[in-house]
Protein backbone atom coordinates (compact mmCIF):
# COMPACT_ATOMS: atom_id res chain seq x y z
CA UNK A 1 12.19 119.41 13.30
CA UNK A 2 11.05 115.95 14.88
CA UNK A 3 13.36 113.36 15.46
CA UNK A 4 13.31 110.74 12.82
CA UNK A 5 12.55 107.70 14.33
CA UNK A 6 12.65 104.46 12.86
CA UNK A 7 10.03 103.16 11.35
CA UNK A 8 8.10 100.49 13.27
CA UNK A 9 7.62 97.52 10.50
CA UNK A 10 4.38 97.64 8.83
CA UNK A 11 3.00 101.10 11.13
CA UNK A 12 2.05 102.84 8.16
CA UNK A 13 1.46 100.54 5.55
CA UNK A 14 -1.76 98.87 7.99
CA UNK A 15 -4.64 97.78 5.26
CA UNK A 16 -7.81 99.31 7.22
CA UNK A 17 -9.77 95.89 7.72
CA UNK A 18 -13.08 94.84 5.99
CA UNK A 19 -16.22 95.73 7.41
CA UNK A 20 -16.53 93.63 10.50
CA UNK A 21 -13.11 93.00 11.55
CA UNK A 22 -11.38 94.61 14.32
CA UNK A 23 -9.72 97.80 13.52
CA UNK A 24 -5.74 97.85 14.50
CA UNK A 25 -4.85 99.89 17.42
CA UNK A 26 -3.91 103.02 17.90
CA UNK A 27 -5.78 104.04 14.56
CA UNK A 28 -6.13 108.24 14.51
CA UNK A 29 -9.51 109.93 14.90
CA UNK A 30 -8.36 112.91 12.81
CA UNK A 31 -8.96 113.90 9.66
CA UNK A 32 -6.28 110.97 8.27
CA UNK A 33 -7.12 108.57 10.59
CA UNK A 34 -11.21 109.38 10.12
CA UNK A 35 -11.12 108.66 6.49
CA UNK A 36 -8.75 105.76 6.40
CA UNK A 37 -11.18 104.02 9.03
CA UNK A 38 -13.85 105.18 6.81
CA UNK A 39 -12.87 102.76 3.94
CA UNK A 40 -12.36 99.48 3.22
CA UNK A 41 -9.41 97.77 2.19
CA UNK A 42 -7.01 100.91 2.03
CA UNK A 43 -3.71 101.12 2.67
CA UNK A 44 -3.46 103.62 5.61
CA UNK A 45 0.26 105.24 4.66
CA UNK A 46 -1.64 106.32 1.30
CA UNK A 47 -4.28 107.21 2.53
CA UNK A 48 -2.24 109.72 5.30
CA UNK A 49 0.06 110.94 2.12
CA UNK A 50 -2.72 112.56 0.30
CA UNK A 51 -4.18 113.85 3.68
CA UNK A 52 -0.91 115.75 4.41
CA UNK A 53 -0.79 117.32 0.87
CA UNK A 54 -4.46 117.75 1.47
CA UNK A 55 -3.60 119.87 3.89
CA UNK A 56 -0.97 121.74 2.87
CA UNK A 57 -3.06 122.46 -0.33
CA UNK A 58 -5.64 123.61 2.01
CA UNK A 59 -3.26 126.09 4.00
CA UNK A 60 -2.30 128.47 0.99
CA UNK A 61 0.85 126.31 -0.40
CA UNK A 62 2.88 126.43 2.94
CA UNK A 63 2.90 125.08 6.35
CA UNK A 64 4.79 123.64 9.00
CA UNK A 65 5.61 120.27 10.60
CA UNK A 66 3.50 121.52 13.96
CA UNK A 67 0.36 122.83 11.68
CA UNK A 68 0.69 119.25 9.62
CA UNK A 69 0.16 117.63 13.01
CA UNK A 70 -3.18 119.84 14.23
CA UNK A 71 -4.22 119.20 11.04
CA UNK A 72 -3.91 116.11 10.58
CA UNK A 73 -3.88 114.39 14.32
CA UNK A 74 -0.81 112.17 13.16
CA UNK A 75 2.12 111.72 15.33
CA UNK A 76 5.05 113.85 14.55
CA UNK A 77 7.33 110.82 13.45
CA UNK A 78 4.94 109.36 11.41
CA UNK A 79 4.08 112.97 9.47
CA UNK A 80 7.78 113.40 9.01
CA UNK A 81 8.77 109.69 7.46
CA UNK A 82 5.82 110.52 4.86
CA UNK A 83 7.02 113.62 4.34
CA UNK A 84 10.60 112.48 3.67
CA UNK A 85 9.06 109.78 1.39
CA UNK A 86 7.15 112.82 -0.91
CA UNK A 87 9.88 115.15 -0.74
CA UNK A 88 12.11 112.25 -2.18
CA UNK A 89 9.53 111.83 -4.60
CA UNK A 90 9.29 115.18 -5.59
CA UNK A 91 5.43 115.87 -4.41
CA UNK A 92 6.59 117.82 -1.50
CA UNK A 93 9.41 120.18 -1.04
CA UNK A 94 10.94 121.90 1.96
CA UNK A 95 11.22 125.62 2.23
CA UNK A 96 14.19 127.42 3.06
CA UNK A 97 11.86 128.65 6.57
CA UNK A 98 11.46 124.75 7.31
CA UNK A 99 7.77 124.88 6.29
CA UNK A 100 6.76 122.31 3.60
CA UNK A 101 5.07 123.32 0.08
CA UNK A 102 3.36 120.48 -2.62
CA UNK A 103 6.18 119.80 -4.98
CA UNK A 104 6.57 120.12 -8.69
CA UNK A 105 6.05 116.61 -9.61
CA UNK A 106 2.02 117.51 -8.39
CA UNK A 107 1.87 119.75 -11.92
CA UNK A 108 2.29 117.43 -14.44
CA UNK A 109 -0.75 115.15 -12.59
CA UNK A 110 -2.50 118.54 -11.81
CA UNK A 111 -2.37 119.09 -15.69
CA UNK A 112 -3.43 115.02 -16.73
CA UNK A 113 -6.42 115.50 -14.00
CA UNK A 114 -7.68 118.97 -15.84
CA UNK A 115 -7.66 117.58 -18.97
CA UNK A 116 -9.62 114.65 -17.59
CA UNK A 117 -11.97 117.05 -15.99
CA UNK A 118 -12.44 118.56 -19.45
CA UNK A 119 -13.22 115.62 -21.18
CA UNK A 120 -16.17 114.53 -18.86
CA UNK A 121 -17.47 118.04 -18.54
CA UNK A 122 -17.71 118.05 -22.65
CA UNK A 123 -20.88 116.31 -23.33
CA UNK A 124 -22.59 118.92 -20.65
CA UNK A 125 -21.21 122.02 -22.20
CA UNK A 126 -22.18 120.84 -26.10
CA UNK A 127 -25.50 120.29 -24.59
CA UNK A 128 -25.75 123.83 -23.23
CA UNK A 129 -24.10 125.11 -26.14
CA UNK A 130 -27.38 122.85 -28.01
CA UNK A 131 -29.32 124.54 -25.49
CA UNK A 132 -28.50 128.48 -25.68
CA UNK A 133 -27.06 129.16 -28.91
CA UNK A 134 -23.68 130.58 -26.41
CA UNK A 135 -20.72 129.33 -25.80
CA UNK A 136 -20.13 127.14 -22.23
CA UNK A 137 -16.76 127.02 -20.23
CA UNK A 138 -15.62 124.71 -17.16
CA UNK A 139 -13.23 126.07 -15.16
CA UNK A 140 -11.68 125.14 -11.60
CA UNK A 141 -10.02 126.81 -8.78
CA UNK A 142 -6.43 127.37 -9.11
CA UNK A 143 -4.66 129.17 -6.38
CA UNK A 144 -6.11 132.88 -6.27
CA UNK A 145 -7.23 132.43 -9.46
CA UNK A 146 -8.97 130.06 -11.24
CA UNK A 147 -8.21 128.39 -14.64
CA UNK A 148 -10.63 127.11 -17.51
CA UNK A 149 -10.22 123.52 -18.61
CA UNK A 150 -13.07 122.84 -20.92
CA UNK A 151 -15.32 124.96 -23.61
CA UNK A 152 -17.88 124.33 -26.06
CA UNK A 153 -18.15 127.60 -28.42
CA UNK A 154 -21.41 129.29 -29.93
CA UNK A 155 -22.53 128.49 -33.32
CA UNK A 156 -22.94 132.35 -33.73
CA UNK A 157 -19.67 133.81 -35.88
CA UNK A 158 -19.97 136.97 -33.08
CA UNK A 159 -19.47 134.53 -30.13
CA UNK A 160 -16.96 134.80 -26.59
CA UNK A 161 -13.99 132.11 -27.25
CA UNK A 162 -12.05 131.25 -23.86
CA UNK A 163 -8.64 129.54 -24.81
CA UNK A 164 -8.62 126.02 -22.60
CA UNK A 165 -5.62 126.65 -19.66
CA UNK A 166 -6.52 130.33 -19.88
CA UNK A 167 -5.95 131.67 -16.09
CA UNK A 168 -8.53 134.54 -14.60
CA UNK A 169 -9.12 136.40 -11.60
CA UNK A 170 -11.57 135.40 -9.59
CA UNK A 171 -13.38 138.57 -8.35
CA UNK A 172 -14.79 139.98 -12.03
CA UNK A 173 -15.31 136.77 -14.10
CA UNK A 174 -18.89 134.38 -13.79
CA UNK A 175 -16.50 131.51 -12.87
CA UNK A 176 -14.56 133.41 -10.41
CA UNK A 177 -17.93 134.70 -8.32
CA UNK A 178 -19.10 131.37 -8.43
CA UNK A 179 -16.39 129.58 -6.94
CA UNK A 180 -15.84 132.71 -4.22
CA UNK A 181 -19.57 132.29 -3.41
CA UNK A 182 -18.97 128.77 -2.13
CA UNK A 183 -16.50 129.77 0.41
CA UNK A 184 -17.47 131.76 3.93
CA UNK A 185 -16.12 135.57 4.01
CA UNK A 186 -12.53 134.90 5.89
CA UNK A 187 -11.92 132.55 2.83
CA UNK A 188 -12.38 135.02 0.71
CA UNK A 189 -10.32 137.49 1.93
CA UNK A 190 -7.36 135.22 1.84
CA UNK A 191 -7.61 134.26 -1.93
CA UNK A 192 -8.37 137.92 -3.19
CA UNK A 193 -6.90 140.40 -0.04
CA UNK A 194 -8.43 142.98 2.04
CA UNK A 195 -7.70 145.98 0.30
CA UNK A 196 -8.44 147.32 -3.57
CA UNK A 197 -8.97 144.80 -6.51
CA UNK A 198 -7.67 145.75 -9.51
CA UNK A 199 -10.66 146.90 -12.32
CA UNK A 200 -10.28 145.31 -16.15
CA UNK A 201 -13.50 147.33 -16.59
CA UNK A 202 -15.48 150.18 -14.85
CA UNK A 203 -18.15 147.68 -13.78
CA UNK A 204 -15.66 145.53 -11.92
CA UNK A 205 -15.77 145.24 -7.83
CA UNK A 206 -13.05 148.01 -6.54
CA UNK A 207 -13.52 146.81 -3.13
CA UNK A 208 -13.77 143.47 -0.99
CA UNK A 209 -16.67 144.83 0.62
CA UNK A 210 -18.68 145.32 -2.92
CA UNK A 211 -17.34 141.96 -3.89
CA UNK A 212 -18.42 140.45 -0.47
CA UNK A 213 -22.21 142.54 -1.00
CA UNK A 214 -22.35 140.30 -4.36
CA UNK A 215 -21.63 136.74 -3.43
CA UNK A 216 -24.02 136.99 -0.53
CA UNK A 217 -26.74 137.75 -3.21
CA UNK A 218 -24.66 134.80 -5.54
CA UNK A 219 -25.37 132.51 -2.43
CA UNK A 220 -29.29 133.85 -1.98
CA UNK A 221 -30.75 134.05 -6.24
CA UNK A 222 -28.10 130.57 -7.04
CA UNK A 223 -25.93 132.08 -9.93
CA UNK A 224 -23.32 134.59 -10.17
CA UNK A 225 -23.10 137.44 -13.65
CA UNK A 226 -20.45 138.68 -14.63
CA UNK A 227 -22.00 141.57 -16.23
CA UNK A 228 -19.12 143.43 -17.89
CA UNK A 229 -16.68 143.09 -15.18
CA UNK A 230 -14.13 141.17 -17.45
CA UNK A 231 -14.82 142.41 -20.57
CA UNK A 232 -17.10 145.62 -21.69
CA UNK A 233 -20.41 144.25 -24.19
CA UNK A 234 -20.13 140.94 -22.46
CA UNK A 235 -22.30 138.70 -20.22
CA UNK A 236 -22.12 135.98 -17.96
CA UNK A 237 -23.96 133.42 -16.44
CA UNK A 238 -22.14 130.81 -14.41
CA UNK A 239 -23.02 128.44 -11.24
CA UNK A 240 -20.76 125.99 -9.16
CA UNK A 241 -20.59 122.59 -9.42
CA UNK A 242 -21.93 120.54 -6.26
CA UNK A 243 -20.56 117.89 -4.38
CA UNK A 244 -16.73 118.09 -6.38
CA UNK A 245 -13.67 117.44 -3.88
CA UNK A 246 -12.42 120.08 -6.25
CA UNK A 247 -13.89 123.54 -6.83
CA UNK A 248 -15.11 123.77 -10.18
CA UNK A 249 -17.70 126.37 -11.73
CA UNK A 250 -20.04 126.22 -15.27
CA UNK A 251 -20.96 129.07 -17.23
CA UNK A 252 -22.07 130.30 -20.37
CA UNK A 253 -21.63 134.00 -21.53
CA UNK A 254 -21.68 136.26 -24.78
CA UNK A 255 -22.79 139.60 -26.43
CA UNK A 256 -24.96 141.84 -24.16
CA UNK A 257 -27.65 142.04 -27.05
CA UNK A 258 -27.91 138.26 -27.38
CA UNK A 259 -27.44 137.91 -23.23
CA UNK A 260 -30.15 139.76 -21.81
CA UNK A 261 -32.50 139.05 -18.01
CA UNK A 262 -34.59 136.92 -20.47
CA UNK A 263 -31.48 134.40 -21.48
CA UNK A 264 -30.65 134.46 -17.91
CA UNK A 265 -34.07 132.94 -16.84
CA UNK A 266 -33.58 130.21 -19.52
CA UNK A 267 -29.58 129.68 -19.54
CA UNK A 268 -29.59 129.35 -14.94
CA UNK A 269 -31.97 126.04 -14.42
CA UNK A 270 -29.97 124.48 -17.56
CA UNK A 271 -26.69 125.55 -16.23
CA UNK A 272 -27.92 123.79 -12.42
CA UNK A 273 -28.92 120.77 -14.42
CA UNK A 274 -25.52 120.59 -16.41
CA UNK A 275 -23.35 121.50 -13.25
CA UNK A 276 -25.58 118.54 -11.26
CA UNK A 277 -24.56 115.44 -14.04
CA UNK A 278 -20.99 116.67 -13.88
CA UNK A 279 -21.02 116.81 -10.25
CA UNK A 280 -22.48 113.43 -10.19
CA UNK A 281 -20.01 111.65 -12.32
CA UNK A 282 -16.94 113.75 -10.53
CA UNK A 283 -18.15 111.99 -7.32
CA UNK A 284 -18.10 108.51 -8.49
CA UNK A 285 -15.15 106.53 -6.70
């Protein structure tokens, strides 16, 4: 553990100056110290917060203080004052090993933001729903996993209905494939393993290697199907959304007879479009 030095007045609360004026010394060149010299007006010790839960969201959920500083270029007193500061807070915790995890405090604003997501990727999914005749989901990366946080059901009374907070795995659903297919391989194979995946159906992947076969064709033809793999006499369609800080995946998916090859070659330029205008408004500062 670093020494805790004491704070030099004003270090990290510099406002990164207006375009034109001189930056202050010493500013980082890492990722923190990139992106708060990449904004206006910003209040650097914010700015270096979020990078360092950034990062440990980015390292599986654990790290430790020397990791925190390759990752983030920041001196070691400087990483450990903020990290005393979120701990206190409760957005941060330390393990028992000395490594430091996001804290529970990050759930309740995890939640708030999902439900946020939801509501601006509603408009979209009625308008596939408008579209298709089948129901449309949003869901988003969560962990190994990820989690759906908006749907728009099909008129039809024989239609798929996806409860909103409902978690999935990410190998056998339209979502899941989508999201994987975004990632490189080594990425992969940290979120779902390198041995077996379990099969909900006899379609599903039973190996990394199948599953690995598939998302290079997701990447290639655009889309990812989840043709039975989650449920037997069901369909899906689903694509990711571009340019979200967040990993976050569209779909729409129901009864074999209803989604055939012909549905797909209508329901995958609407699902780009729809995936595009939520992207687009997700990106807005």
């Amino acid at each position: 553990m670093a020494a805790d030095h004491p704070p030099t007045p004003g270090a990290d609360d510099d406002v990164t100056p207006a375009a034109g004026e001189p930056a202050a010394p010493g500013s980082g060149t890492g990722r923190a110290g990139s992106r708060a010299g990449a904004r206006t007006g910003s209040v650097q010790s914010v700015e270096r917060a979020f990078d360092l839960m950034e990062a440990i969201a980015d390292a599986g959920g654990e790290i430790s203080m020397s990791d925190l500083a390759t990752a983030s270029r920041l001196p070691l007193p400087t990483i450990h004052r903020l990290l005393r500061t979120l701990v206190g807070l409760g957005y941060a915790r330390q393990l028992p090993s000395r490594q430091y995890a996001l804290g529970p405090r990050l759930i309740r604003l995890g939640e708030q933001a999902g439900k946020q997501l939801g509501t601006v990727a509603t408009p979209e999914l009625r308008w596939l729903v408008g579209e298709l005749g089948e129901s449309a989901n949003l869901a988003m990366l969560d962990g190994d996993g990820a989690v759906y946080v908006a749907q728009s059901p099909s008129p039809h009374s024989m239609r798929m209905f996806t409860e909103v907070g409902r978690r999935v795995t990410l190998h056998d659903t339209g979502v899941g494939k989508a999201l994987l297919a975004t990632m490189d391989d080594e990425q992969v194979r940290r979120l779902v393993g390198d041995d077996r995946l379990p099969q909900r159906t006899p379609k599903s992947h039973a190996t990394v290697a199948d599953l690995l076969d598939d998302l290079a064709r997701i990447r290639e033809q655009g889309y990812a199907i989840d043709d039975e793999e989650q449920e037997l006499g069901v369909r899906c369609y689903a694509v990711s959304v571009p340019d979200v800080p967040v990993p976050v995946a569209v779909s729409v998916s129901g009864p074999l007879a209803r989604v055939d090859l012909r549905f797909g070659l209508r329901a995958v330029p609407r699902l780009h479009e729809a995936a595009a205008r939520i992207g687009r408004v997700l990106a807005r500062p």
